[in-house]
Every structure is written in structure tokens, then in C-alpha cells.
C-alpha atoms as a PDB file:
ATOM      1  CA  UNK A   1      -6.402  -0.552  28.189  1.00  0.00           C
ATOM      2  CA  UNK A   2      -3.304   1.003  27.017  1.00  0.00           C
ATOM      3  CA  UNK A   3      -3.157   3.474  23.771  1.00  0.00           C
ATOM      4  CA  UNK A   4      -1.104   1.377  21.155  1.00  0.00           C
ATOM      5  CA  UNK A   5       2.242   3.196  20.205  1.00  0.00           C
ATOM      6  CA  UNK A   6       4.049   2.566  17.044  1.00  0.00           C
ATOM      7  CA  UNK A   7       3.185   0.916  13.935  1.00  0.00           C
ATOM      8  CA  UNK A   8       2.024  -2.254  13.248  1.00  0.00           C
ATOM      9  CA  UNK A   9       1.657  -3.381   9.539  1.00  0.00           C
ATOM     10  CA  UNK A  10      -2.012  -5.372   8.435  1.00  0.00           C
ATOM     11  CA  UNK A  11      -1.319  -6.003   5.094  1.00  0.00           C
ATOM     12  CA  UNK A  12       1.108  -4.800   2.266  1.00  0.00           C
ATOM     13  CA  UNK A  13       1.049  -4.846  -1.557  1.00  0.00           C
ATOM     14  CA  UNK A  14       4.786  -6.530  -2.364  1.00  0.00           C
ATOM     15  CA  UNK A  15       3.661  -6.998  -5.990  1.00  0.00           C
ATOM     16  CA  UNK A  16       3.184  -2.914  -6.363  1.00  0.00           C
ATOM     17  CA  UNK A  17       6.675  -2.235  -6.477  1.00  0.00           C
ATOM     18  CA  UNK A  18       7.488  -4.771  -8.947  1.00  0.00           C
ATOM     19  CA  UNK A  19       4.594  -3.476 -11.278  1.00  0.00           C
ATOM     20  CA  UNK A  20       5.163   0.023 -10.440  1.00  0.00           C
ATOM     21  CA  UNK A  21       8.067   2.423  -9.942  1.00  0.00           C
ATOM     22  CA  UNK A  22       7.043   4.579  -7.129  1.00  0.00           C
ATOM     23  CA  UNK A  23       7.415   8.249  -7.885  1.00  0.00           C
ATOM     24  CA  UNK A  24       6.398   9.113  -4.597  1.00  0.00           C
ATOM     25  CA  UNK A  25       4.305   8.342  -1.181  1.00  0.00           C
ATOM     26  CA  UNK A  26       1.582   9.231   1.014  1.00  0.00           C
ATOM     27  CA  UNK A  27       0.023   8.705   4.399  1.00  0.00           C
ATOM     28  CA  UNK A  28      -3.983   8.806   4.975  1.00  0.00           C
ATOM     29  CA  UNK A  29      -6.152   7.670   7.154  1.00  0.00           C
ATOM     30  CA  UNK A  30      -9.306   5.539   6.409  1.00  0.00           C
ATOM     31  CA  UNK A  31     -12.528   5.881   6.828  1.00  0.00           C
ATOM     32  CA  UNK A  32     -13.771   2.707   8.176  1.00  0.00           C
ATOM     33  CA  UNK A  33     -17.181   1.261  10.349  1.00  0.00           C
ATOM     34  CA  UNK A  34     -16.395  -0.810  13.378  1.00  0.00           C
ATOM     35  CA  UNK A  35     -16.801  -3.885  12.105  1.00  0.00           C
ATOM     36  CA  UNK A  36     -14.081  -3.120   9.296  1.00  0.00           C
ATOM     37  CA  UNK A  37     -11.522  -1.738  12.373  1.00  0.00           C
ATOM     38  CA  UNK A  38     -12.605  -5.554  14.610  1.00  0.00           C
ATOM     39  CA  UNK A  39     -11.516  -7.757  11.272  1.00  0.00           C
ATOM     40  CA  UNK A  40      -7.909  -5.758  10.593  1.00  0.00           C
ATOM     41  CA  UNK A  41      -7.091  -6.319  14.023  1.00  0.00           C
ATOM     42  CA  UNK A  42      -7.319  -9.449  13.088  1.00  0.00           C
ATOM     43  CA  UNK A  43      -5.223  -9.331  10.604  1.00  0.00           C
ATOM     44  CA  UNK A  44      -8.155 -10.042   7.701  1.00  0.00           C
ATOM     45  CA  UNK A  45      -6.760  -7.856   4.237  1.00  0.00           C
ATOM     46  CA  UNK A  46      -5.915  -7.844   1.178  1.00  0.00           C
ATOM     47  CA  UNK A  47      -4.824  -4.865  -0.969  1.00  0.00           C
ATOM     48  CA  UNK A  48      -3.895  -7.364  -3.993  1.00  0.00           C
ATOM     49  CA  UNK A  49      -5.833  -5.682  -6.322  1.00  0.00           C
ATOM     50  CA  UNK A  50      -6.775  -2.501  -4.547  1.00  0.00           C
ATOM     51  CA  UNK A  51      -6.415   0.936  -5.952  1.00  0.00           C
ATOM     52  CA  UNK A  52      -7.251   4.623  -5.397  1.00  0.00           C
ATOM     53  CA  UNK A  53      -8.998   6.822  -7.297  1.00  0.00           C
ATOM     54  CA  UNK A  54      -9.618  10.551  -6.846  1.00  0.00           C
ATOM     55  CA  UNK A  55     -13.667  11.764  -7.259  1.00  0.00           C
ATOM     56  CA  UNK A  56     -14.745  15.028  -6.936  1.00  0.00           C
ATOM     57  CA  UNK A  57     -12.182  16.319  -4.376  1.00  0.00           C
ATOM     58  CA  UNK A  58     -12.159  12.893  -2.646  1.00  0.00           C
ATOM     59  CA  UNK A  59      -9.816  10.294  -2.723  1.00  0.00           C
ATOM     60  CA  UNK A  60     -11.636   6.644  -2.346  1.00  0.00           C
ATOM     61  CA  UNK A  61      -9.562   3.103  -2.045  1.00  0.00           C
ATOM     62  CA  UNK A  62     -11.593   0.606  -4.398  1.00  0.00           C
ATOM     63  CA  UNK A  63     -11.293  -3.068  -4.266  1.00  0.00           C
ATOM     64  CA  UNK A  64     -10.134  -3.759  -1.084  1.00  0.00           C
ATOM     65  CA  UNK A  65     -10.875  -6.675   0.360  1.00  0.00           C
ATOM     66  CA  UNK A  66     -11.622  -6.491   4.908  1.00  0.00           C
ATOM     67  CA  UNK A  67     -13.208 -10.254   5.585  1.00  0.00           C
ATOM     68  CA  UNK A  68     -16.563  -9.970   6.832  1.00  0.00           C
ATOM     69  CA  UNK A  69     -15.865 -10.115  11.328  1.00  0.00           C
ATOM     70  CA  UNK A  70     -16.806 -13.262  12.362  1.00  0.00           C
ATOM     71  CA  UNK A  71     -18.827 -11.948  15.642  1.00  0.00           C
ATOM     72  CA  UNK A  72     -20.479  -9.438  13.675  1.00  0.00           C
ATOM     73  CA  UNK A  73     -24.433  -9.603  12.820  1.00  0.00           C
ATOM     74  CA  UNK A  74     -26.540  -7.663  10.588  1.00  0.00           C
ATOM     75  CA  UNK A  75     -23.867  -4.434  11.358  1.00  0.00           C
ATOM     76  CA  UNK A  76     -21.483  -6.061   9.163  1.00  0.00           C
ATOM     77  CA  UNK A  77     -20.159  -4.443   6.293  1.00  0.00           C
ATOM     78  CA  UNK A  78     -19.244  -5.193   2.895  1.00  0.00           C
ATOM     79  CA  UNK A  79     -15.877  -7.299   1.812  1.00  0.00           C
ATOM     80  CA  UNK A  80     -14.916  -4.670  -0.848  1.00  0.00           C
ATOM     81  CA  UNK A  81     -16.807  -1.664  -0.670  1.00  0.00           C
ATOM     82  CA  UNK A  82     -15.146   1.500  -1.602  1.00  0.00           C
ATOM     83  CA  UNK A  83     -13.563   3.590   1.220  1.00  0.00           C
ATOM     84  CA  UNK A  84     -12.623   6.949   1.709  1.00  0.00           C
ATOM     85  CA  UNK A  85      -9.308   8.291   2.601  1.00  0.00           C
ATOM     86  CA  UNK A  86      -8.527  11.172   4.511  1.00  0.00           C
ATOM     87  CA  UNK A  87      -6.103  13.316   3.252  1.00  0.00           C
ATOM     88  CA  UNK A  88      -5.262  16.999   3.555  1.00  0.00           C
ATOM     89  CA  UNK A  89      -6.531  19.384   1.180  1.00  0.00           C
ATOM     90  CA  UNK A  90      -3.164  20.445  -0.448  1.00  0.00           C
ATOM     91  CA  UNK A  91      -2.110  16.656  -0.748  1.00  0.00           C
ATOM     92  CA  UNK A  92      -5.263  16.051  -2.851  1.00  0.00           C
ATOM     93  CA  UNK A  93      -4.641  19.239  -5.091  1.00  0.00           C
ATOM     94  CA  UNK A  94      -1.323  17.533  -5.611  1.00  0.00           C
ATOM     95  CA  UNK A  95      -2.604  14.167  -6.410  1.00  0.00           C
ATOM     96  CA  UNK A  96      -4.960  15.650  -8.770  1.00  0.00           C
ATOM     97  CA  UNK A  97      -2.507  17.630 -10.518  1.00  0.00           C
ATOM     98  CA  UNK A  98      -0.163  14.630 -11.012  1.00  0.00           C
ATOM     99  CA  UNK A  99      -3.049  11.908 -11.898  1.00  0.00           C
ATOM    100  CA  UNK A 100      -4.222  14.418 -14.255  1.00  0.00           C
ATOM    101  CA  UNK A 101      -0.455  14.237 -16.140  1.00  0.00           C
ATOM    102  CA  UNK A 102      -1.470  11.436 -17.171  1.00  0.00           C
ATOM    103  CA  UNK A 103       0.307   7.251 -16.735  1.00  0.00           C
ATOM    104  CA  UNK A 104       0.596   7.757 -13.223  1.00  0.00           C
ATOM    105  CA  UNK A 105      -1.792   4.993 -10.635  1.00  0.00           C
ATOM    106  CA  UNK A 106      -2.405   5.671  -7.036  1.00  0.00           C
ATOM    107  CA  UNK A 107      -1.617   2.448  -5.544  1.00  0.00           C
ATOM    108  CA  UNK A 108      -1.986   1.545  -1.893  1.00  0.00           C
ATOM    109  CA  UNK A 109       1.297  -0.040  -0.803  1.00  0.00           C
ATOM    110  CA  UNK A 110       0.791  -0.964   2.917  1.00  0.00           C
ATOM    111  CA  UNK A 111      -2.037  -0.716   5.409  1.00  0.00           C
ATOM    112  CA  UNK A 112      -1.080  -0.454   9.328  1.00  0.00           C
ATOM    113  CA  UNK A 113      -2.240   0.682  12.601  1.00  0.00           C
ATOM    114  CA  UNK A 114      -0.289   3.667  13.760  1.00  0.00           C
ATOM    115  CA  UNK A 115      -0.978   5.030  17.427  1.00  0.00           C
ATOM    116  CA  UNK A 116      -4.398   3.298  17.023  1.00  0.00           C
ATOM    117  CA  UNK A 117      -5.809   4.550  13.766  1.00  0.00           C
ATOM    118  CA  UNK A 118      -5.417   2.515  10.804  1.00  0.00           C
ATOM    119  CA  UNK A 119      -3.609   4.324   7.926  1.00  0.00           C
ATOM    120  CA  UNK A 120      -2.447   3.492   4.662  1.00  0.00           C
ATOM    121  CA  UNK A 121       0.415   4.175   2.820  1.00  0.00           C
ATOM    122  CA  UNK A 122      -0.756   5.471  -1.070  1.00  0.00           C
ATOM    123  CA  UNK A 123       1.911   5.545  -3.558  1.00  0.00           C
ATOM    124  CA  UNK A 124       2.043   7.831  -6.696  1.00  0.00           C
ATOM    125  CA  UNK A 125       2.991   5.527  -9.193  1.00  0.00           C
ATOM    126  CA  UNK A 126       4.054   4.601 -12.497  1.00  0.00           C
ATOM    127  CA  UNK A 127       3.183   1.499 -14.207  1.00  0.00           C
ATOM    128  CA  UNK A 128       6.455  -0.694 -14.959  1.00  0.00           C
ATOM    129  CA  UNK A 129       6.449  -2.362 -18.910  1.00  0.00           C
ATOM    130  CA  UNK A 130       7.765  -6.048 -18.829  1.00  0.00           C
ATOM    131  CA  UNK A 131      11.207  -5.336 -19.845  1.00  0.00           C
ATOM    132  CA  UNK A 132      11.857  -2.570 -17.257  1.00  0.00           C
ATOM    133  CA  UNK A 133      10.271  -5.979 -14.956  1.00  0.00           C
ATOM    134  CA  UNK A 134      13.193  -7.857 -16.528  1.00  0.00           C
ATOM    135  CA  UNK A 135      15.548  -5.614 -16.090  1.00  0.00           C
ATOM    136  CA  UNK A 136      14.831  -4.418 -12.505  1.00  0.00           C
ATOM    137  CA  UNK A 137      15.285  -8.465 -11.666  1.00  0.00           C
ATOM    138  CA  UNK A 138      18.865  -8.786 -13.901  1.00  0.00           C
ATOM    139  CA  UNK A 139      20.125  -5.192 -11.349  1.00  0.00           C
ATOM    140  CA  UNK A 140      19.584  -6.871  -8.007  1.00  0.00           C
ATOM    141  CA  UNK A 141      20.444 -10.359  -9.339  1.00  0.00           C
ATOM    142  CA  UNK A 142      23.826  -8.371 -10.487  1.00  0.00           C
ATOM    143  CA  UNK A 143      23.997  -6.599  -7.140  1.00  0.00           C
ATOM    144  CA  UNK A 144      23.651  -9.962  -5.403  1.00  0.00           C
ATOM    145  CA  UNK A 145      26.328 -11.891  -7.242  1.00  0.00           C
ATOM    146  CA  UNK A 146      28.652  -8.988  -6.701  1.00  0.00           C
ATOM    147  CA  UNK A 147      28.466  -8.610  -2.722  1.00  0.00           C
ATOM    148  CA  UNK A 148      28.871 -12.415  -2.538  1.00  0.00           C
ATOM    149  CA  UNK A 149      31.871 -11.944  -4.644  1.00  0.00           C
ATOM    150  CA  UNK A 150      32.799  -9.032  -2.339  1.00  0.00           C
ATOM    151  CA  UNK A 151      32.397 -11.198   0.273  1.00  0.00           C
ATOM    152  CA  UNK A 152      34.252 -14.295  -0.621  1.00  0.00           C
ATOM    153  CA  UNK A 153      37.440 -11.822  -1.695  1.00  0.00           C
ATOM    154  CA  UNK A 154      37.462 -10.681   1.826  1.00  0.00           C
ATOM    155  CA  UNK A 155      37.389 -14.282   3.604  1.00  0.00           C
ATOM    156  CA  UNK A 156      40.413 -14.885   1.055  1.00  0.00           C
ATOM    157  CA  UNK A 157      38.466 -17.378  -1.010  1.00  0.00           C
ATOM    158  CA  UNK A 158      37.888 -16.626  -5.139  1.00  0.00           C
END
């Protein structure tokens, strides 16, 4: 069998940039058993409510959710156990540092297979109040109505 090339997305967290602004982003790798690795290639996650958190040194992804493989017997692991990820020393310094500041979430935006290995992409973030929600929604709404405007000005219609 051929190594896979490129990237090929599993899941992804579309409600984390609406409730966060995203300060800055990460790649790590997970540490998974093989039953975890058989249901993603299926497709089987969910980061909805998924988080990381940073524990002596180590960075671990709570709550999210791999579907049990179907195939699998007694090996098969648990739906939302926590999970390690594997970053580089430095990076964690960093993310300790920042998390430390204080308001800031580590939120996984997007899990994927890249060259094989599954990775995720973590998110330093900061949690959005409602009106900054509401306001967010009236700029692209404004953006929106002014390249259709744009547009109908340049096929000569008003």
C-alpha cells in the first residue's frame, strides 16, 4: 500500500471560531491506540465540545468523542477518554506562559490525517462575549451586501 500524501480533514470545530477569536495556532500530533486510528479513518469524530488542557508539562485533548470501531473486540477503547498531544517542548513553555495570562482556551479547531499520522490543529484562543458574536455576524453580513453591490455596479445594474 501506498504512504498517504497530503492532508485529509476528519473532523473540524466550525463553532470555535464563532465562540472564540483565535489569537493563534498549533499543530500536534495525537497519541492514539489502534482502534482510535481504524474509527477516524472512518470518519467517526467529534471535537464539539473538546478542549485542551495543559498538566504537568503535558498537553491532553479532553472530551473528544472517536466512536467505538465497529470490528473491534475487547481492544476497544473508550469514546472520550483523554488523549495526549505531542508537542515540542518550547511550544508547551509557550502555551503555558500564555494559558497562565489568564482568559485564553486551547481549543482544538480541526483534526486530519497528514502524511499518515493524524494531527490536530490547537488554537490559542480567546473566548468571544455575545455582542462581539453580534457584531462579528453584522461585519460579514456588511461585507456581503457590499460585494454584491460591487458586483451589480459592474454588470451596469443599481
Amino acid at each position: 500500500m501506498a504512504k498517504e500524501q497530503g492532508r485529509k480533514v476528519i473532523a473540524s470545530n466550525r463553532k470555535a471560531r464563532h465562540d472564540y477569536t483565535i489569537l493563534d495556532t498549533y499543530e500536534a500530533g495525537v497519541a492514539l491506540v489502534g482502534t482510535e486510528v481504524k474509527s477516524l479513518r472512518l470518519g467517526r469524530a467529534s471535537l464539539v465540545d473538546a478542549f485542551a488542557t495543559v498538566d504537568d508539562g503535558e498537553v491532553w485533548l479532553r472530551s473528544l468523542h472517536i466512536a467505538e470501531y465497529e470490528l473491534g473486540t475487547w481492544t476497544n477503547h473508550a469514546p472520550r477518554r483523554n488523549r495526549k498531544l505531542l508537542l515540542h517542548r518550547a511550544e508547551i513553555e509557550k502555551l503555558i506562559g500564555k494559558t497562565r495570562e489568564g482568559g485564553l482556551s486551547l481549543v482544538p479547531l480541526s483534526m486530519y490525517f497528514k502524511d499518515g499520522k493524524v494531527k490536530v490543529e490547537l488554537a490559542l484562543a480567546k473566548g468571544k462575549k455575545s455582542y462581539d458574536k453580534r457584531q462579528t455576524l453584522a461585519k460579514r453580513d456588511a461585507d456581503r451586501e457590499i460585494t454584491r453591490a460591487a458586483g451589480r455596479a459592474a454588470k451596469g445594474r443599481h
